[in-house]
N, C-alpha and C. Protein backbone atom coordinates (compact mmCIF):
# COMPACT_ATOMS: atom_id res chain seq x y z
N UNK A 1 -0.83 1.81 -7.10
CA UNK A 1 0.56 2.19 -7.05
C UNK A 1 1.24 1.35 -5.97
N UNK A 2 2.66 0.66 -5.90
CA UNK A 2 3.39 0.46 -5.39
C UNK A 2 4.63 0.93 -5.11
N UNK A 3 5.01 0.75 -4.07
CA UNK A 3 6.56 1.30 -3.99
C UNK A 3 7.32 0.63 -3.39
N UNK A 4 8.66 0.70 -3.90
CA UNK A 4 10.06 -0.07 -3.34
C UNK A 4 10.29 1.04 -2.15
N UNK A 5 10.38 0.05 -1.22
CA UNK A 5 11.46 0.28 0.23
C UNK A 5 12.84 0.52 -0.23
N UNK A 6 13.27 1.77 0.29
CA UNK A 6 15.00 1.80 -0.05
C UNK A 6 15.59 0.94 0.20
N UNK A 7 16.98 0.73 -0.06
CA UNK A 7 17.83 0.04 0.23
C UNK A 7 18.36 0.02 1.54
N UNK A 8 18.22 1.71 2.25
CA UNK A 8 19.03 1.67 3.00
C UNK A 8 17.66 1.48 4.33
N UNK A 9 16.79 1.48 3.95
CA UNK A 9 15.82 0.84 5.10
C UNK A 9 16.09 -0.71 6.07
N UNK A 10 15.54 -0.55 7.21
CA UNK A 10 16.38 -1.53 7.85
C UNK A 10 14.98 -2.39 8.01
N UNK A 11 14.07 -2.22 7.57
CA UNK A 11 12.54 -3.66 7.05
C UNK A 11 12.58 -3.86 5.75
N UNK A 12 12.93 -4.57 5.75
CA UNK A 12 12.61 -5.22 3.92
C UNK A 12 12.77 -4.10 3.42
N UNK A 13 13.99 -3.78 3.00
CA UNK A 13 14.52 -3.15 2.19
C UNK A 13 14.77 -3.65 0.79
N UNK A 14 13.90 -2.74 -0.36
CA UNK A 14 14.44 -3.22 -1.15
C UNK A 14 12.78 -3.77 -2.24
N UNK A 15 12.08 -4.06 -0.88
CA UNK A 15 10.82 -5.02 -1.38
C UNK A 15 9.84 -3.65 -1.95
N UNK A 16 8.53 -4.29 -2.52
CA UNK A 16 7.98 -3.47 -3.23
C UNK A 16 6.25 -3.81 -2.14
N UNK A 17 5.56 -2.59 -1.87
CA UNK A 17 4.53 -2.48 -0.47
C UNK A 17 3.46 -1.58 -1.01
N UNK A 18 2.63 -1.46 -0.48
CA UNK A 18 1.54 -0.34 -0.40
C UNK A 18 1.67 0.49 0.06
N UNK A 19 1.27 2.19 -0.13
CA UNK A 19 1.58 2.97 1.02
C UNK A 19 1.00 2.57 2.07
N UNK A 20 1.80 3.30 3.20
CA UNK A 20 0.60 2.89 4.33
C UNK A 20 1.69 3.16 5.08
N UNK A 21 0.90 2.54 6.96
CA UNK A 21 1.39 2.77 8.08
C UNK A 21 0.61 2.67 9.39
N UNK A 22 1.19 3.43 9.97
CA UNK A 22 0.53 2.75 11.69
C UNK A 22 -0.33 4.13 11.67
N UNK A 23 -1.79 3.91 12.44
CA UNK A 23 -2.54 5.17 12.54
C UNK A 23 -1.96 5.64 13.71
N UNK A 24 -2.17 7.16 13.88
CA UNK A 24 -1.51 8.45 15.21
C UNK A 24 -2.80 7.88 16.00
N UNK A 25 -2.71 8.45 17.19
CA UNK A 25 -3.99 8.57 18.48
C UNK A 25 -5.33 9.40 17.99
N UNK A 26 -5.95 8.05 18.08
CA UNK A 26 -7.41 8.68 17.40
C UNK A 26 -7.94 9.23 16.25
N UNK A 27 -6.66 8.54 15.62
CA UNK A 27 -7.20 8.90 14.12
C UNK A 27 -7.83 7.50 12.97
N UNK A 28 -8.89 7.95 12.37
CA UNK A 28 -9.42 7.01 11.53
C UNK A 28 -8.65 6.45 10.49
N UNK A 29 -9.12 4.79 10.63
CA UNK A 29 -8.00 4.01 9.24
C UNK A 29 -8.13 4.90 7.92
N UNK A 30 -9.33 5.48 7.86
CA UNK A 30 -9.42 6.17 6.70
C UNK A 30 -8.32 7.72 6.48
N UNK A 31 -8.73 8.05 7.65
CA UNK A 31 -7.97 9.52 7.82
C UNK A 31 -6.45 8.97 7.62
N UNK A 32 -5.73 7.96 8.47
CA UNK A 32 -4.52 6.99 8.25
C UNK A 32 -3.89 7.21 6.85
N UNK A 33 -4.93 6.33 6.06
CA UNK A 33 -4.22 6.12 4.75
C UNK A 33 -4.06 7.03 4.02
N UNK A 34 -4.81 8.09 3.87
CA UNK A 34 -4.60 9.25 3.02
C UNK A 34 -3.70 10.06 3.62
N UNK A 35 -3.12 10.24 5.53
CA UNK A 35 -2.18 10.83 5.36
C UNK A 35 -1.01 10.41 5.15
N UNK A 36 -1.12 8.78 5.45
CA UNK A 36 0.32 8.06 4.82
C UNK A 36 0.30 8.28 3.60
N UNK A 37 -0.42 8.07 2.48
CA UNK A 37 0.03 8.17 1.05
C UNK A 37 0.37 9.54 0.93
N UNK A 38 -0.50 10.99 1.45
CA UNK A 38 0.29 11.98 1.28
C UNK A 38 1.79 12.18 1.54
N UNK A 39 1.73 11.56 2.61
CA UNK A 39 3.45 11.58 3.54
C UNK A 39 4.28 10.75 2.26
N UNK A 40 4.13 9.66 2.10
CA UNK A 40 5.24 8.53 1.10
C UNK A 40 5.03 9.20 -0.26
N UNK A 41 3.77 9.63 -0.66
CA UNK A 41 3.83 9.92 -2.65
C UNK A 41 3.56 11.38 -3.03
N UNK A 42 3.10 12.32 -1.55
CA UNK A 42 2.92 13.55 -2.17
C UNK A 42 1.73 13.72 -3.31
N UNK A 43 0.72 12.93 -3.04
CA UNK A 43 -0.85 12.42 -3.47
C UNK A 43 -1.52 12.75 -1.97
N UNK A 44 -2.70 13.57 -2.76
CA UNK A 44 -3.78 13.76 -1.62
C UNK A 44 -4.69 12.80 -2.09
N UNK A 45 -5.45 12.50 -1.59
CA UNK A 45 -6.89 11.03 -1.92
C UNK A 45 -7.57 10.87 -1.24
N UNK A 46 -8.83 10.49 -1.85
CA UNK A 46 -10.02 10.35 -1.48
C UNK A 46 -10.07 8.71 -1.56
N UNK A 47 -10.99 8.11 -0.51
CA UNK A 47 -10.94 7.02 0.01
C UNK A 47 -12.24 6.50 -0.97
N UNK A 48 -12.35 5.06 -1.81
CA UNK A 48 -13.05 4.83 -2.58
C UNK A 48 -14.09 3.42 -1.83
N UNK A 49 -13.41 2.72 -0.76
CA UNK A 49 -13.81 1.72 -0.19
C UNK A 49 -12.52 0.72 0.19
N UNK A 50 -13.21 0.10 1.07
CA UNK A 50 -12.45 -0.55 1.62
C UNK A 50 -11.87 -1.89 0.86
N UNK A 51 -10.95 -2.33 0.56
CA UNK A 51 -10.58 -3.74 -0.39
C UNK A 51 -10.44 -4.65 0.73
N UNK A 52 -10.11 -5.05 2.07
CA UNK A 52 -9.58 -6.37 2.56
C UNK A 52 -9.35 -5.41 3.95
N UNK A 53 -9.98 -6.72 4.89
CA UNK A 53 -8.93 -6.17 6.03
C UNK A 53 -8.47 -7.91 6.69
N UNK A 54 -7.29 -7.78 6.86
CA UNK A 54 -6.44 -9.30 7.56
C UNK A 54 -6.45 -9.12 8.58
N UNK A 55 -6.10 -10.01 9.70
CA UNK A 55 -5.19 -10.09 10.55
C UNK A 55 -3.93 -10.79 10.40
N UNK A 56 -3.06 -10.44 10.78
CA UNK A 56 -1.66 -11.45 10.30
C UNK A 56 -0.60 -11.49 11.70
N UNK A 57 0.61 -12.24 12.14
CA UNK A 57 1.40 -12.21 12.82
C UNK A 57 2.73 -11.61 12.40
N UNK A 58 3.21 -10.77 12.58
CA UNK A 58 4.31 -10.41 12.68
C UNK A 58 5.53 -10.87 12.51
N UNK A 59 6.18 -11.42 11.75
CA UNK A 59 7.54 -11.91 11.75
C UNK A 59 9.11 -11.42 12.46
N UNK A 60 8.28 -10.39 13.44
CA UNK A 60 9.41 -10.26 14.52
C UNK A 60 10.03 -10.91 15.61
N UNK A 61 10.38 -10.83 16.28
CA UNK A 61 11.07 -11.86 17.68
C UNK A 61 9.77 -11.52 18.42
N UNK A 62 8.87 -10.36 18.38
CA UNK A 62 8.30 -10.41 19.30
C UNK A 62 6.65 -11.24 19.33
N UNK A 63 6.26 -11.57 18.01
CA UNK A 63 5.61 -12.40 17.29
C UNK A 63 4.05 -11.78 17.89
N UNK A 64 3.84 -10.65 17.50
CA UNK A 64 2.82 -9.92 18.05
C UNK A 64 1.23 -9.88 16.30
N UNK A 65 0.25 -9.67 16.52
CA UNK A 65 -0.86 -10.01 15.96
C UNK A 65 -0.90 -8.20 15.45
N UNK A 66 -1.12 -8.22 14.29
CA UNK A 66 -1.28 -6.67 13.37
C UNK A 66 -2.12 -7.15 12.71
N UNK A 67 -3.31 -5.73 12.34
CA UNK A 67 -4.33 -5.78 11.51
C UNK A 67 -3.70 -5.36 10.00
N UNK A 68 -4.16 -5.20 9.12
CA UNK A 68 -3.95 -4.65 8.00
C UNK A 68 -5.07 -4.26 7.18
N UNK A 69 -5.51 -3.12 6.74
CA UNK A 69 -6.46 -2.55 5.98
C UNK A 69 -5.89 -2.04 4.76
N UNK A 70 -6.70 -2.58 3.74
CA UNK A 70 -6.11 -2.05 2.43
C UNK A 70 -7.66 -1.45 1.40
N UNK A 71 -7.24 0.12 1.22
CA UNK A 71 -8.24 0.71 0.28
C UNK A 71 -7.91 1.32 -0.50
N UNK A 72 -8.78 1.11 -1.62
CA UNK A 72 -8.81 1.85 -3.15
C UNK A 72 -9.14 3.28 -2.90
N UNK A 73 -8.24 4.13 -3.48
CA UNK A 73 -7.84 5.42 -3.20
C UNK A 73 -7.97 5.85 -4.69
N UNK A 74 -8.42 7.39 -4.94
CA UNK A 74 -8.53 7.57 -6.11
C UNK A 74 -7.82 9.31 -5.72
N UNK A 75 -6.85 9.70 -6.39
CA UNK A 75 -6.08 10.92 -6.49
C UNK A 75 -6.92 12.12 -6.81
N UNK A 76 -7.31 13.15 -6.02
CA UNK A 76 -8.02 13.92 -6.04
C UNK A 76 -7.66 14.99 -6.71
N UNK A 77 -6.48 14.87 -7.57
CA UNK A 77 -5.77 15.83 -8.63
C UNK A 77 -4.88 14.92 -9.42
N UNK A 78 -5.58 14.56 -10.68
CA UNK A 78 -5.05 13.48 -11.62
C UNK A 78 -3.64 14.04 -12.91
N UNK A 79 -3.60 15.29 -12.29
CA UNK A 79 -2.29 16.44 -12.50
C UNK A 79 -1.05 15.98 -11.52
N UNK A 80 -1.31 15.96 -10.26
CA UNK A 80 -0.30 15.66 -9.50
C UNK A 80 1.04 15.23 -10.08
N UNK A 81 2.17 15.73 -9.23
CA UNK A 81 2.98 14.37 -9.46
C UNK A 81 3.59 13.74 -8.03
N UNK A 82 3.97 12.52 -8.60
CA UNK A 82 4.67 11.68 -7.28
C UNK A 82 5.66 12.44 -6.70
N UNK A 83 5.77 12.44 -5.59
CA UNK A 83 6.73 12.81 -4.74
C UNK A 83 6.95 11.95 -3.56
N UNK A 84 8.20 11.28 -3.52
CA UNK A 84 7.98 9.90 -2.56
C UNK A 84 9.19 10.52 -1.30
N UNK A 85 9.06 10.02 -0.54
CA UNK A 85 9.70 10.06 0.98
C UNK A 85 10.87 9.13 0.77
N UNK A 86 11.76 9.77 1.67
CA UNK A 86 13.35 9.08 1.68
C UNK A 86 12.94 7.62 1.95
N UNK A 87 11.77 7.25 2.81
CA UNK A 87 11.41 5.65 2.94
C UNK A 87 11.38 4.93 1.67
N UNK A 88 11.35 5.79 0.69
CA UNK A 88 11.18 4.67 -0.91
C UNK A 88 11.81 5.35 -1.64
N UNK A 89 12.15 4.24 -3.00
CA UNK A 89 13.17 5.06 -4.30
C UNK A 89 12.38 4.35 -5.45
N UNK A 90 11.58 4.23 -5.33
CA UNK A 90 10.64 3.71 -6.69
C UNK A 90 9.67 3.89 -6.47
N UNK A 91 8.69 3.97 -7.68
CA UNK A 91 7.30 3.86 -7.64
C UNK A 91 6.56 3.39 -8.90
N UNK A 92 5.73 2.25 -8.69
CA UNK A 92 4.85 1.64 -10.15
C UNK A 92 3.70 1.88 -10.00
N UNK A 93 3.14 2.04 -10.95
CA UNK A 93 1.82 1.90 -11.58
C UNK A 93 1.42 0.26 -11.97
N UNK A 94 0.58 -0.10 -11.55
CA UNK A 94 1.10 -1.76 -12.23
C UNK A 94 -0.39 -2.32 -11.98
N UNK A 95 -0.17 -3.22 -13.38
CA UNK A 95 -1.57 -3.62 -13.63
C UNK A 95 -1.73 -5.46 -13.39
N UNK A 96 -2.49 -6.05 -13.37
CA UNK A 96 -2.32 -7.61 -12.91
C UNK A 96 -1.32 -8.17 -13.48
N UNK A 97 -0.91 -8.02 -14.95
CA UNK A 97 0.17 -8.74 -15.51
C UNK A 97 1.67 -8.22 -14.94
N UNK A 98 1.20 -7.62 -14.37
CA UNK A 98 2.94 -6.48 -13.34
C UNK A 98 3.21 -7.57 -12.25
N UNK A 99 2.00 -8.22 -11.69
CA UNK A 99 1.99 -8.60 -10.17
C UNK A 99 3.32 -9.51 -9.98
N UNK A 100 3.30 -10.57 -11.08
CA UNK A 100 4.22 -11.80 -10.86
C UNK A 100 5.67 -11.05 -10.49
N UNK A 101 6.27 -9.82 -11.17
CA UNK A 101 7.00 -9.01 -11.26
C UNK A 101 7.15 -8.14 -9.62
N UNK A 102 6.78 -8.37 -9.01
CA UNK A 102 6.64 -7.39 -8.38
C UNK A 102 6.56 -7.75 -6.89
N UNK A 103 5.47 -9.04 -6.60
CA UNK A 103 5.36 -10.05 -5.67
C UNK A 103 5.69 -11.26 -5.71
N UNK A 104 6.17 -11.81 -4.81
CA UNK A 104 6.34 -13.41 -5.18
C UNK A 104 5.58 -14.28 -4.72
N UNK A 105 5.37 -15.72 -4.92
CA UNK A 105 4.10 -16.35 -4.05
C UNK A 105 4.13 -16.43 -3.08
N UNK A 106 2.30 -16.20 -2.99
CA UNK A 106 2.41 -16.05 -1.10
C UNK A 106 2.12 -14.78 -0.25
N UNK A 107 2.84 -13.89 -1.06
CA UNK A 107 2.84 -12.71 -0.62
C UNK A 107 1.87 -12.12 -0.64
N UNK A 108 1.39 -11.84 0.87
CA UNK A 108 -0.27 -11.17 1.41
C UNK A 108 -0.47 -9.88 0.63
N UNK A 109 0.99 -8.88 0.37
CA UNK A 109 -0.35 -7.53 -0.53
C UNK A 109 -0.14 -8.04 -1.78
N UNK A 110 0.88 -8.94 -2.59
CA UNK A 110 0.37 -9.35 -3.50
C UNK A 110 -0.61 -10.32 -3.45
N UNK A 111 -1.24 -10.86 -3.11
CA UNK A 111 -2.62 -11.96 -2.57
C UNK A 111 -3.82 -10.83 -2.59
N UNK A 112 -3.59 -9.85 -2.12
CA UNK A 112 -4.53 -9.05 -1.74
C UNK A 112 -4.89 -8.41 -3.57
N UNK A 113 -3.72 -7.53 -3.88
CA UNK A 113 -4.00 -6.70 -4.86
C UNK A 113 -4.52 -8.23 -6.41
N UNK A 114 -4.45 -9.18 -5.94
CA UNK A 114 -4.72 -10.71 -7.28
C UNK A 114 -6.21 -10.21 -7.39
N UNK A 115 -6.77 -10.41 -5.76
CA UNK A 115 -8.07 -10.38 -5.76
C UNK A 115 -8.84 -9.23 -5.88
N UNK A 116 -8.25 -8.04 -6.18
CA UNK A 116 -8.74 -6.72 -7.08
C UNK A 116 -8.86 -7.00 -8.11
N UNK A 117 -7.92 -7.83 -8.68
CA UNK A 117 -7.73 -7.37 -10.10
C UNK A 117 -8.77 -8.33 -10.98
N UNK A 118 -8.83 -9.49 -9.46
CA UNK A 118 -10.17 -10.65 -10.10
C UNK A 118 -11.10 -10.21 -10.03
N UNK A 119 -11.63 -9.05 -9.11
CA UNK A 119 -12.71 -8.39 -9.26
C UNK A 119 -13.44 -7.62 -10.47
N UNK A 120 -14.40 -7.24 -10.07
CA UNK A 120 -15.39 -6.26 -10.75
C UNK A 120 -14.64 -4.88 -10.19
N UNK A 121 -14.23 -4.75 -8.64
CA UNK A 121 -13.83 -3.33 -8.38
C UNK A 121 -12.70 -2.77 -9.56
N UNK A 122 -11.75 -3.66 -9.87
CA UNK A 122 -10.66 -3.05 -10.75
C UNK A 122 -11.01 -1.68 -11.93
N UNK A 123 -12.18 -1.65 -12.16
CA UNK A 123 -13.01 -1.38 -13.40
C UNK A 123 -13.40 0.55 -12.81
N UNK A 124 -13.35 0.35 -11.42
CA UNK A 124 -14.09 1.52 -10.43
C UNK A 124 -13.19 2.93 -10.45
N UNK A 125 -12.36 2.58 -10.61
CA UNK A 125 -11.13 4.24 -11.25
C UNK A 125 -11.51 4.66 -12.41
């Protein structure tokens, strides 16, 4: 799943991201992502493995070094429905032929989610 950043967001507004976010004090990347995706989609999840972890620089003024971890999450109630946070106004489901649509070149979580889909993991949901 992906989701569009609102419009009225003042980071890339507009663009289409992974859930996610910054972990609280002492909490695990794992524990992290499942409560960010609860927080943004109103999905509880279970953590399936880890897909990628980067390091990348920041494109702020302050030009500071961020990790990024990205994992395959599988919805622990396949009933659910989405429920997304004022931070987003969309949400896809999207399969490799979505990507071009969605990311443009270059773009690290689209780079990231290419090499799922080149995988064997894609198959693991």
């Amino acid at each position: 799943m992906v989701l569009r950043r609102s419009t009225t967001e003042s980071f890339l507004p507009g663009t289409f991201d992974l859930p996610g976010g910054g972990l609280e004090l002492r909490e695990s990347p794992e524990d992290g992502i499942k409560r960010e995706v609860l927080e943004e989609t109103g999905l509880s999840t279970l953590v399936v493995r880890k897909l990628s972890e980067r390091d990348y620089q920041s494109d702020s003024r302050l030009k500071h070094r961020k990790s990024l971890i990205v994992y395959l999450l599988r919805p622990t109630d396949e009933r659910s429905q989405v429920t997304l946070s004022k931070e987003h106004d969309e949400y896809r489901w999207i399969t490799r032929s979505d990507l071009n649509d969605v990311f443009g070149p270059g773009d690290l979580m689209g780079g990231i989610l290419r090499e799922y889909f080149e995988s064997n993991l894609s198959g693991m949901l």
